[in-house]
Structure formats: C-alpha cells, structure tokens
N, C-alpha and C. Protein backbone atom coordinates (compact mmCIF):
# COMPACT_ATOMS: atom_id res chain seq x y z
N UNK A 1 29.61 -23.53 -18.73
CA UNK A 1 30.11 -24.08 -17.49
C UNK A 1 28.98 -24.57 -16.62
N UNK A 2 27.87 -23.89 -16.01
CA UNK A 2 26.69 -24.06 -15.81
C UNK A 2 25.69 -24.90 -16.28
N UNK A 3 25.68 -25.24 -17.33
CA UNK A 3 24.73 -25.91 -18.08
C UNK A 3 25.06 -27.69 -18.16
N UNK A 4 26.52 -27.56 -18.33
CA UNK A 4 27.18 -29.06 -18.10
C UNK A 4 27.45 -29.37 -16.77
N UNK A 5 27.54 -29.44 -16.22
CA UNK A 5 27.35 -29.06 -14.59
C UNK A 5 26.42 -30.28 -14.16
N UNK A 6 25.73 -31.07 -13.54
CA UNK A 6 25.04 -31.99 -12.94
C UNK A 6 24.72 -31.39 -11.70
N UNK A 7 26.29 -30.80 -11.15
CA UNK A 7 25.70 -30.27 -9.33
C UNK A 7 26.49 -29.41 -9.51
N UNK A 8 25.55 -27.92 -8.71
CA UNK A 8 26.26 -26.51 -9.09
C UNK A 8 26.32 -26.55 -7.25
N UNK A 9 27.59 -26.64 -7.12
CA UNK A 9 27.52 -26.03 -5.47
C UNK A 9 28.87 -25.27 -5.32
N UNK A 10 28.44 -24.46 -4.15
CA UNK A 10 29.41 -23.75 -3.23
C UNK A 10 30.20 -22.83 -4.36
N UNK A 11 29.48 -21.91 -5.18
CA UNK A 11 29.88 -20.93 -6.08
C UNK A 11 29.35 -19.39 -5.67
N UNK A 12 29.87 -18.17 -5.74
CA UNK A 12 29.29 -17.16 -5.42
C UNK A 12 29.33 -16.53 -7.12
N UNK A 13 28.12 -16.17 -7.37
CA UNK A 13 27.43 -15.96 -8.60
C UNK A 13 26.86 -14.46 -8.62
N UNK A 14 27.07 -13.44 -7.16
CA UNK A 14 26.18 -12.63 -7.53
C UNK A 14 26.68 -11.00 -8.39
N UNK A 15 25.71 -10.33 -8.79
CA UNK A 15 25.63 -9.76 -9.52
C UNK A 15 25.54 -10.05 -10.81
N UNK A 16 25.65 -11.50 -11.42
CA UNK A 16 25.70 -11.72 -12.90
C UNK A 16 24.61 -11.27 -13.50
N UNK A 17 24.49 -11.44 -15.06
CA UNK A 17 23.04 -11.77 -15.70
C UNK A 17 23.35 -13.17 -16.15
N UNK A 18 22.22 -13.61 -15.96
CA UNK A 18 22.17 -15.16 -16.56
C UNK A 18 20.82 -14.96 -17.61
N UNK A 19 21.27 -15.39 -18.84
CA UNK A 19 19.97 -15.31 -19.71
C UNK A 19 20.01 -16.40 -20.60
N UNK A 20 18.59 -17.12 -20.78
CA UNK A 20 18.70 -17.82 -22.04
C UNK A 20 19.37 -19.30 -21.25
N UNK A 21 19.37 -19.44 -20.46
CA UNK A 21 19.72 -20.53 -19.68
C UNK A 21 19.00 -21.78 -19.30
N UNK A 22 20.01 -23.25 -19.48
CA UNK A 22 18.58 -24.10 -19.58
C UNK A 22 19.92 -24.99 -17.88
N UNK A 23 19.46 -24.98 -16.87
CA UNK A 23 19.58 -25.62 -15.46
C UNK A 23 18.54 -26.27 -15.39
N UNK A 24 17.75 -26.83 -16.14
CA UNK A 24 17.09 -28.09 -15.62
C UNK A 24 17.34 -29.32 -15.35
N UNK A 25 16.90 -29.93 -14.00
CA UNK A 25 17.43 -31.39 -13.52
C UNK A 25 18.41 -30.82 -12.93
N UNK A 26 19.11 -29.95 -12.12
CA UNK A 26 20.39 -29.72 -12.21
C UNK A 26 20.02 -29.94 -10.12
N UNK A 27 20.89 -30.02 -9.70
CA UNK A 27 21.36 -29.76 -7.64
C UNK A 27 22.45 -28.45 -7.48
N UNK A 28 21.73 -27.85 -6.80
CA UNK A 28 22.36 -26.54 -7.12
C UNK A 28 21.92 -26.11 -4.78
N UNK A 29 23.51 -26.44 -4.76
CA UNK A 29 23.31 -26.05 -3.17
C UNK A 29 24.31 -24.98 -3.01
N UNK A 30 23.93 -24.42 -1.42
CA UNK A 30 24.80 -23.26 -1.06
C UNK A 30 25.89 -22.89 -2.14
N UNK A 31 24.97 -22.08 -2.67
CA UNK A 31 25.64 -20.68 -3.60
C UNK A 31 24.80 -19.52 -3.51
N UNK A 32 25.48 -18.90 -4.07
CA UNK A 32 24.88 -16.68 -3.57
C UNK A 32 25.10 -16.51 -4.63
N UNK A 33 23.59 -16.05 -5.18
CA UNK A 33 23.00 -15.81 -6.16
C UNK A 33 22.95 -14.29 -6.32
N UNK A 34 22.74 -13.86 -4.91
CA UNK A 34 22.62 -12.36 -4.88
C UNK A 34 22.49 -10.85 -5.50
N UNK A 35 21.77 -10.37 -5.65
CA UNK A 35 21.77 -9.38 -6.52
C UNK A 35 22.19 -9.93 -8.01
N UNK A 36 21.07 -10.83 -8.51
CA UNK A 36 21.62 -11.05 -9.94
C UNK A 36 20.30 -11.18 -10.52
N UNK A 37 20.43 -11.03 -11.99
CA UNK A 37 19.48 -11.01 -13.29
C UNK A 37 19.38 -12.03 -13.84
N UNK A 38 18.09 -12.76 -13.42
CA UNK A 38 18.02 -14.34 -14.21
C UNK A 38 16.75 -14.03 -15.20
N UNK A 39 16.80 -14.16 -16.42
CA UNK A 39 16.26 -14.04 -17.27
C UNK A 39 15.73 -15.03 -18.11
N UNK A 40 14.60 -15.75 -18.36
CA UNK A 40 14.30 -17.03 -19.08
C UNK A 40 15.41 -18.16 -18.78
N UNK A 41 15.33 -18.01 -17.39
CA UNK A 41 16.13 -19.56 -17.12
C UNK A 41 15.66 -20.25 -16.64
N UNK A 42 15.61 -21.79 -17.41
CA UNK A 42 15.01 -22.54 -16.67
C UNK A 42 15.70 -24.15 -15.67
N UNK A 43 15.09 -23.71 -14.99
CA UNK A 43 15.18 -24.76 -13.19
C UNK A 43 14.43 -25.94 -13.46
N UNK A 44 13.70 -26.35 -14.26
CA UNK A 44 12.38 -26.99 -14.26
C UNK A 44 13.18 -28.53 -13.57
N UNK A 45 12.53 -28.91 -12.63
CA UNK A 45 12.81 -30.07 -12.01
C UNK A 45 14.04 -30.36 -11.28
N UNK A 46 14.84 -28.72 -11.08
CA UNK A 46 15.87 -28.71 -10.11
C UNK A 46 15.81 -28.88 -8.31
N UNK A 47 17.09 -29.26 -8.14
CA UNK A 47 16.70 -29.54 -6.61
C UNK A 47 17.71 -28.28 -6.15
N UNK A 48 17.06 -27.48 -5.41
CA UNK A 48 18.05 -26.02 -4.80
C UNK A 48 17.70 -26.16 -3.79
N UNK A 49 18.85 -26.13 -3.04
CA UNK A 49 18.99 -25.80 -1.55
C UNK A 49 20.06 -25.21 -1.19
N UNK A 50 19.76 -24.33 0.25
CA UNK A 50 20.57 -23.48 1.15
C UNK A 50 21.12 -22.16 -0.35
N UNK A 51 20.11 -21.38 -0.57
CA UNK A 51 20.67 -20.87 -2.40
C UNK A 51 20.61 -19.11 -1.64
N UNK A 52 21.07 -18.19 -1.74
CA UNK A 52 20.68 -16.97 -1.94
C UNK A 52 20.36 -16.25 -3.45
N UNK A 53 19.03 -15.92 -3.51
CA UNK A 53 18.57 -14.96 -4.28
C UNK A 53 18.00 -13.55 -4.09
N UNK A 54 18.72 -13.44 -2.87
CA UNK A 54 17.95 -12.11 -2.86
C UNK A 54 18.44 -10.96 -3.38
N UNK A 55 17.70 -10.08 -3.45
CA UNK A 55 17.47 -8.46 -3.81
C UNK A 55 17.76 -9.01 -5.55
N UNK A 56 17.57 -10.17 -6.21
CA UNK A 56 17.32 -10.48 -7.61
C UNK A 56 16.65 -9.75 -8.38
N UNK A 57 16.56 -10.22 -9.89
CA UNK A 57 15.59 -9.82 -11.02
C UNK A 57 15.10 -11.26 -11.41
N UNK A 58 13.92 -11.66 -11.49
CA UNK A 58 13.56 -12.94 -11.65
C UNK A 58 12.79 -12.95 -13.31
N UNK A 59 12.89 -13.15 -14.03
CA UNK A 59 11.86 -12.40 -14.96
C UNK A 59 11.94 -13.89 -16.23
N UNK A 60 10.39 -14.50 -16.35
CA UNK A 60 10.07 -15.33 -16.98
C UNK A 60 11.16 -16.28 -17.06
N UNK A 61 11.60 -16.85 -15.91
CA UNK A 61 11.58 -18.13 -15.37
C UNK A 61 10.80 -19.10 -14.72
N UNK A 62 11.77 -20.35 -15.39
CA UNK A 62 10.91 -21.56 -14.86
C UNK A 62 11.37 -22.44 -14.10
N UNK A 63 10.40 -22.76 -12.71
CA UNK A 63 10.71 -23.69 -11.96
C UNK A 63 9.84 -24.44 -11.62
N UNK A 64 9.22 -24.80 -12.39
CA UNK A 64 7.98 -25.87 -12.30
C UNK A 64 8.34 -27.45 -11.69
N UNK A 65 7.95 -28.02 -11.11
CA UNK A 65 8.34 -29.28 -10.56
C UNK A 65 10.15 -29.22 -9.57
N UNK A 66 10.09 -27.95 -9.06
CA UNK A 66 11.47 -27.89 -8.35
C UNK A 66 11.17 -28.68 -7.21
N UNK A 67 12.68 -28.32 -6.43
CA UNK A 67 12.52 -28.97 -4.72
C UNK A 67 13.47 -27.67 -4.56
N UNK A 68 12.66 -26.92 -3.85
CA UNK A 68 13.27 -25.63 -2.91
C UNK A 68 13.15 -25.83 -1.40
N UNK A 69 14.28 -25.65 -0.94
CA UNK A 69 14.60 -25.72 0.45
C UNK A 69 15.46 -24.53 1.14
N UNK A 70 14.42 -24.00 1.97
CA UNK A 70 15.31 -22.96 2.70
C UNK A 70 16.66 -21.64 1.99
N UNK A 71 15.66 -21.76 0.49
CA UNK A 71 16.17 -20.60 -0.46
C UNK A 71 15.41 -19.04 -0.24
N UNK A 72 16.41 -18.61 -0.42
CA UNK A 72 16.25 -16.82 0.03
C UNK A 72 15.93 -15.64 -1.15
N UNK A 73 15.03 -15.52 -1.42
CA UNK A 73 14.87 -14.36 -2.05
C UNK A 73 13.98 -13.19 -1.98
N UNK A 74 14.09 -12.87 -0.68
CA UNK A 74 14.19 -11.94 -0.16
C UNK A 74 14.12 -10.69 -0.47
N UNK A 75 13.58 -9.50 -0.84
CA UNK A 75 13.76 -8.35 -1.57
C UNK A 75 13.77 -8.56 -3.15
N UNK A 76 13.29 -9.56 -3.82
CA UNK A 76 13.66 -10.25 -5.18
C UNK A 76 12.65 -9.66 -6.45
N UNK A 77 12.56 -9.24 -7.27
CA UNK A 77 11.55 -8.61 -7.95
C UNK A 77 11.19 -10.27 -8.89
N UNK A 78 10.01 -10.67 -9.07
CA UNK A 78 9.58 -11.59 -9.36
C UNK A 78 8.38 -11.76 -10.53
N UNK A 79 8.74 -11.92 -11.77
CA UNK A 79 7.77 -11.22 -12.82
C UNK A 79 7.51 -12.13 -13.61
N UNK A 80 6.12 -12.75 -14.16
CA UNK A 80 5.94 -13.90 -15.03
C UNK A 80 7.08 -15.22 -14.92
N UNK A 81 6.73 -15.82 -13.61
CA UNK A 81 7.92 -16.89 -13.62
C UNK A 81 6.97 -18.54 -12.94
N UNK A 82 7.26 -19.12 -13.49
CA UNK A 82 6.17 -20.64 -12.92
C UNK A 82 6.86 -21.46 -12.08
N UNK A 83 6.30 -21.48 -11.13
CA UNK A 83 6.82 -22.52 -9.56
C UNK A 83 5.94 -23.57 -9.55
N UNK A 84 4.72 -23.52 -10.56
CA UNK A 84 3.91 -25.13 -10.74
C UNK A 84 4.27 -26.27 -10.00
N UNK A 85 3.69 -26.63 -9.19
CA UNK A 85 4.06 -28.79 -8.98
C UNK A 85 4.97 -28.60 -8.32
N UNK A 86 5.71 -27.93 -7.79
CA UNK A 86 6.99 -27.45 -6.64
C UNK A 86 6.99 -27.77 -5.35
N UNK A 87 7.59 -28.53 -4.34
CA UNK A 87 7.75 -28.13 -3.35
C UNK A 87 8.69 -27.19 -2.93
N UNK A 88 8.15 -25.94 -2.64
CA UNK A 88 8.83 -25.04 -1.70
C UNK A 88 8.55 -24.59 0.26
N UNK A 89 9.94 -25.43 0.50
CA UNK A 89 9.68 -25.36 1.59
C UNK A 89 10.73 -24.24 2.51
N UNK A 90 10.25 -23.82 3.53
CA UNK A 90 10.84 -23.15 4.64
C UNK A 90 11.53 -21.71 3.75
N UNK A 91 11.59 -21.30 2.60
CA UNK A 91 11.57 -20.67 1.65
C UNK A 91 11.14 -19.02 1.71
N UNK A 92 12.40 -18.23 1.69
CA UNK A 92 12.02 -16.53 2.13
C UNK A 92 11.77 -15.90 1.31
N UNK A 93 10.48 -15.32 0.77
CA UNK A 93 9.96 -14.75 0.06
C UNK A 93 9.82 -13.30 0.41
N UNK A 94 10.30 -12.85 1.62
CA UNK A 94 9.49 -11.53 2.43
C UNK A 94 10.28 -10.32 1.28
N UNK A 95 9.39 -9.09 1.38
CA UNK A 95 9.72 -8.36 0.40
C UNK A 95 9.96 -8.05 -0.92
N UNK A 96 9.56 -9.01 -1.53
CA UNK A 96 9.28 -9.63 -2.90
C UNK A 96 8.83 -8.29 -3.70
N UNK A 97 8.46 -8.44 -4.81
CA UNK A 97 7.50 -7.44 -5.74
C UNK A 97 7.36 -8.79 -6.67
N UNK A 98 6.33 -9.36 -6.50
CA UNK A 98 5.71 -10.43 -7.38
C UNK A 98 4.40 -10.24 -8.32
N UNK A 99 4.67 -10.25 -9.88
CA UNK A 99 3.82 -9.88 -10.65
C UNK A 99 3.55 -11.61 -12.12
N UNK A 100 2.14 -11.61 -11.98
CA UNK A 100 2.13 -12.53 -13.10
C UNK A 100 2.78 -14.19 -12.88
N UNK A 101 2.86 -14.49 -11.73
CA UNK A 101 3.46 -15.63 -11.34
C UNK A 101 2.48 -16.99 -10.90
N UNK A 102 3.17 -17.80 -10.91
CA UNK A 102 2.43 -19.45 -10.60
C UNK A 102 3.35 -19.98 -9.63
N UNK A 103 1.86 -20.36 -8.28
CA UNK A 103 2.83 -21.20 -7.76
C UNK A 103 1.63 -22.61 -7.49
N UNK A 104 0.96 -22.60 -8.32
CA UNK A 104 0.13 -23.42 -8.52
C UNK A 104 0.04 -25.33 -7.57
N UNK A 105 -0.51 -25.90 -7.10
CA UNK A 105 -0.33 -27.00 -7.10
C UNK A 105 0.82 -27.33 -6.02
N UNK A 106 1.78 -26.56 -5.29
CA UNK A 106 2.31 -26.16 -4.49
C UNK A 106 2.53 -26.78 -2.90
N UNK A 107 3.37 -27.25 -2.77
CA UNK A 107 3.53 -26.85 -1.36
C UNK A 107 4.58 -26.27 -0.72
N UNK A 108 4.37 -24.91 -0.31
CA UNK A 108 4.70 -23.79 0.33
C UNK A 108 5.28 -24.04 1.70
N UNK A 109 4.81 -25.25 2.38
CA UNK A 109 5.09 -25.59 4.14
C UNK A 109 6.23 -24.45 4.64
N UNK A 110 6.43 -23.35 5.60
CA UNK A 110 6.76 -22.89 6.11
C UNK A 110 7.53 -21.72 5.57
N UNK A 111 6.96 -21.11 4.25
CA UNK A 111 7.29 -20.12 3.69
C UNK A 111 6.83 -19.02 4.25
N UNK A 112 7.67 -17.99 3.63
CA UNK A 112 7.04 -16.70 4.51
C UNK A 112 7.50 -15.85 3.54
N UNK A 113 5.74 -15.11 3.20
CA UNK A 113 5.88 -13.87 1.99
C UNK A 113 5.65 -12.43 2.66
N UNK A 114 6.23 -12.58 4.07
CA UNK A 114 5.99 -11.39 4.96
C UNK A 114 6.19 -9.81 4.23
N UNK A 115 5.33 -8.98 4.14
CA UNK A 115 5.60 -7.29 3.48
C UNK A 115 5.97 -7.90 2.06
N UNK A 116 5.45 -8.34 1.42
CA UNK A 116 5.43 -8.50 0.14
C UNK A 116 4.47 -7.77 -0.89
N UNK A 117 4.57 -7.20 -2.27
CA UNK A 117 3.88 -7.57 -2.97
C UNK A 117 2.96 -8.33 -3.81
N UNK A 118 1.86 -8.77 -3.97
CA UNK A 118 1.91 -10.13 -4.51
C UNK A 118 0.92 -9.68 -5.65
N UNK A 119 0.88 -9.13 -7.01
CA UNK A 119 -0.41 -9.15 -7.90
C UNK A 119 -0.40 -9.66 -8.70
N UNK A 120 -1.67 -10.43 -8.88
CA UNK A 120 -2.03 -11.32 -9.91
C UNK A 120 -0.95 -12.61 -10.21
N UNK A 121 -0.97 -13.38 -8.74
CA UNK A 121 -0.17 -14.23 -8.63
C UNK A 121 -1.36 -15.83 -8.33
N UNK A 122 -0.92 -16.75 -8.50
CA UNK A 122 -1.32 -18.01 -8.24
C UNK A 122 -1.08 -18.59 -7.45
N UNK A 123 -2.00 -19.03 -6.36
CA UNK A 123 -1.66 -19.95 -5.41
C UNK A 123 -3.03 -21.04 -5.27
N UNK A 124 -3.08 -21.79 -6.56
CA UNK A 124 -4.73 -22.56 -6.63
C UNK A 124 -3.95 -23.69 -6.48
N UNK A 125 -4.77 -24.53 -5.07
CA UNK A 125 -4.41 -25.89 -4.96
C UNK A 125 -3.41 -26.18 -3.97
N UNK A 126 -2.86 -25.38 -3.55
CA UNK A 126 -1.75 -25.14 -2.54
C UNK A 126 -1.71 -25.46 -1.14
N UNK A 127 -0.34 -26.23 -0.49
CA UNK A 127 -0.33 -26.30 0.85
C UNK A 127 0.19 -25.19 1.50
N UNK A 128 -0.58 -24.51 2.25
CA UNK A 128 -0.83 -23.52 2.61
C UNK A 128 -0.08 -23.44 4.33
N UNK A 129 0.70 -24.38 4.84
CA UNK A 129 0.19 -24.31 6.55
C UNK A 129 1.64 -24.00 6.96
N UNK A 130 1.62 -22.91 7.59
CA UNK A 130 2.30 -22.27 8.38
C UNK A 130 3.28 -21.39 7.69
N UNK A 131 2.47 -21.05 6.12
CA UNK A 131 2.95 -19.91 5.45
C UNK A 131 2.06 -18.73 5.94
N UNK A 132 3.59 -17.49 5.82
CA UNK A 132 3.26 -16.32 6.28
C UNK A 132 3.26 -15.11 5.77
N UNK A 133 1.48 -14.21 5.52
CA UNK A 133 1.43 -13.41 4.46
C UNK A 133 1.42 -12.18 5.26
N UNK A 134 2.16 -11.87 6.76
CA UNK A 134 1.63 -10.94 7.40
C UNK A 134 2.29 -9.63 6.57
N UNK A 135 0.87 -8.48 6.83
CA UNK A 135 1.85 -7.04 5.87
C UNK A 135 1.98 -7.52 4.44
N UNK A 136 1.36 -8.35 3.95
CA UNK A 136 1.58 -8.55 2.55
C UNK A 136 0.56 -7.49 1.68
N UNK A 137 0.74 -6.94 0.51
CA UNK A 137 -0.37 -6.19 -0.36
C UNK A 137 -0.54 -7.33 -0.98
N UNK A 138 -1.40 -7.79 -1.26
CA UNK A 138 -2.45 -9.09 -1.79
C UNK A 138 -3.53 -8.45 -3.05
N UNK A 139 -3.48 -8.27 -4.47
CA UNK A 139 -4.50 -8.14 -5.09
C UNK A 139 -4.22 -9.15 -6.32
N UNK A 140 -5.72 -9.36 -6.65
CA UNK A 140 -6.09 -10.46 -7.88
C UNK A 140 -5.41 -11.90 -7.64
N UNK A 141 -5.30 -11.93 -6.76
CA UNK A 141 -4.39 -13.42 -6.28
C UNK A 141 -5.39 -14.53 -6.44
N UNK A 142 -5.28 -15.90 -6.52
CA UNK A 142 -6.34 -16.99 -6.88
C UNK A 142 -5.48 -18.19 -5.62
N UNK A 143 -6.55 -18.06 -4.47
CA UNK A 143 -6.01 -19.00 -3.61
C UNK A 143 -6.79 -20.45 -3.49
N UNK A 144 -7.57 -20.28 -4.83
CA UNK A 144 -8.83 -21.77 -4.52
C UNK A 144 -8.30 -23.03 -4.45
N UNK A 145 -9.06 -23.75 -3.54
CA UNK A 145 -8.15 -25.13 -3.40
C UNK A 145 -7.52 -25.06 -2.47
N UNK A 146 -7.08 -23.72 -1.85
CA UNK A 146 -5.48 -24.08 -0.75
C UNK A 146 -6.31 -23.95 0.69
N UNK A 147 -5.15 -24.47 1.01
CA UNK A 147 -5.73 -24.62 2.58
C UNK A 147 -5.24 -22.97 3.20
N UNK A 148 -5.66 -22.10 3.17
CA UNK A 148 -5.85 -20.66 3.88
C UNK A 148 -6.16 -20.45 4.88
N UNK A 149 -6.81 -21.39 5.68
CA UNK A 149 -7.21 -21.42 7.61
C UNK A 149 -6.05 -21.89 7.93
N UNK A 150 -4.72 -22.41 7.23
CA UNK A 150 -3.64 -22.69 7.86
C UNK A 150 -2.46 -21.58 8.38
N UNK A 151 -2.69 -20.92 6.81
CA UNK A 151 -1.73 -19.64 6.76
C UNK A 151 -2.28 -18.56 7.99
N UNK A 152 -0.51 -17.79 7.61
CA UNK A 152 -1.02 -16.71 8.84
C UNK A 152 -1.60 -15.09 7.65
N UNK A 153 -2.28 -14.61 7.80
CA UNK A 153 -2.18 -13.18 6.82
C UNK A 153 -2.23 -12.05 7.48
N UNK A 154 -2.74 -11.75 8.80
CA UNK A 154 -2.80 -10.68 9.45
C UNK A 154 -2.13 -10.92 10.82
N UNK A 155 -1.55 -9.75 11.06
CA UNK A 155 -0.95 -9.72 12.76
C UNK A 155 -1.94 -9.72 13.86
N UNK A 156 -1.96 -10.10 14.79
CA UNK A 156 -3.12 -9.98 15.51
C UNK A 156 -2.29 -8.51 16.44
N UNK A 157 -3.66 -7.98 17.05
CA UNK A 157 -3.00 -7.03 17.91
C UNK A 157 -3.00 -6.87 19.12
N UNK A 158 -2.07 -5.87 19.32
CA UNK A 158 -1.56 -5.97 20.52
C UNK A 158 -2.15 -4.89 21.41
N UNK A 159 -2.68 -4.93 23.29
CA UNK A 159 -2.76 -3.96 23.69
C UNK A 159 -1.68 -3.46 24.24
N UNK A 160 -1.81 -2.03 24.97
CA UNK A 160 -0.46 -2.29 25.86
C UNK A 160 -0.81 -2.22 27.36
C-alpha cells in the first residue's frame, strides 16, 4: 500500500514496524509516525513534511538527499541511518539517542538536537546556523567543514 503510493498523507501509522521498505521519491505529509519501528527503510530523495516520529526506532535507514521540514523525532532512538545531501530544516531532534549516523553535507537551518545523545555521528560540511545542541552529550562527532560559530551548544548563564 505504501510503496505504490506517490503521496503518503494524512495517515496515522503509529506503533507499526515497517521493515524492508523501499519509500523513495515518495511526499509523505502530516502523518504520525509515532512510536514506530522503521527498519532498513529507505526515504532516499523523499520530501516529508509536518511528519511525527517521535519516541521511534530508527535503525539503518536511509534518507540521503531528503527534504525534511518541521519533522519531529523527538525522543527517537537513531542507529546507523544516512541523512547525506539532505535538507533538514526547522526539524526536532531533542532527546534523541543517536549512534553511527550521517548527516553529512547537510543543511540543518533551525534544527534543534537539544539534551540529546549524539555518538559517533557526522556532521562534516554542514549548515550549521541556528541549530541547537544545548545539554547535548556530544562524543566522537566530526563537525569539519560546518559552520559551528553559528550553532548554539552551551546555555549561557544566568545570575540571579
């Protein structure tokens, strides 16, 4: 049903497993993804917008060359999955557990990976400006190339 599909909209999807799935090229707007298991599915060159994914299982998927807009995944466990050549914009990442991932080549514009996990993730080459890593755990990450004087990563503080 999914796969023949051209434009997946206005479906509530969550809790499924989706595995083994090929959604590439596909427009996939306001639907709730929510609490679901996507497993080797690939997005590659999909356009998603207004999408909920949060509190997901993301695990070796591909979304290389997407257009993400103002998609939520939020609380999402995120494990060997490629966002390569992507624009992701305005895009909720906060609370994540992100392991083994690419978001390579990227632009991020107004994402926010607030209290996140992030290890051994990719962000080489990346537009970086007015993404937000505040409270993030940050190790082995590769930010070369990106613009990082744009992003926010620490809270500044406060007296009282």
């Amino acid at each position: 049903m999914l796969s023949g599909s051209e434009v997946i909209s206005e479906l509530n999807l969550s809790s499924l497993v989706l595995k083994d799935l090929d959604l590439s090229g596909k427009r996939i707007e306001r639907c709730i993804l929510s609490q679901t298991d996507l497993r080797s599915v690939d997005f590659s060159g999909s356009r998603i917008r207004l999408v909920y994914l949060d509190f997901s299982v993301l695990a070796n998927c591909c979304f290389r060359n997407v257009k993400l807009y103002n998609t939520i995944f939020a609380g999402s466990s995120i494990e060997n999955c490629d966002f390569s050549g992507s624009d992701i914009l305005r895009c909720n990442f906060c609370g994540i557990q992100c392991r083994e991932t690419l978001f390579d080549e990227s632009d991020l514009y107004a994402s926010r990976f607030i209290a996140s996990s992030l290890n051994r993730v990719g962000f080489k080459d990346c537009n970086l400006k007015q993404v937000r890593f505040e409270q993030a755990q940050i190790s082995e990450a590769d930010f070369s190339y990106s613009n990082t004087e744009d992003a926010f990563f620490e809270t500044k503080a406060y007296k009282m």
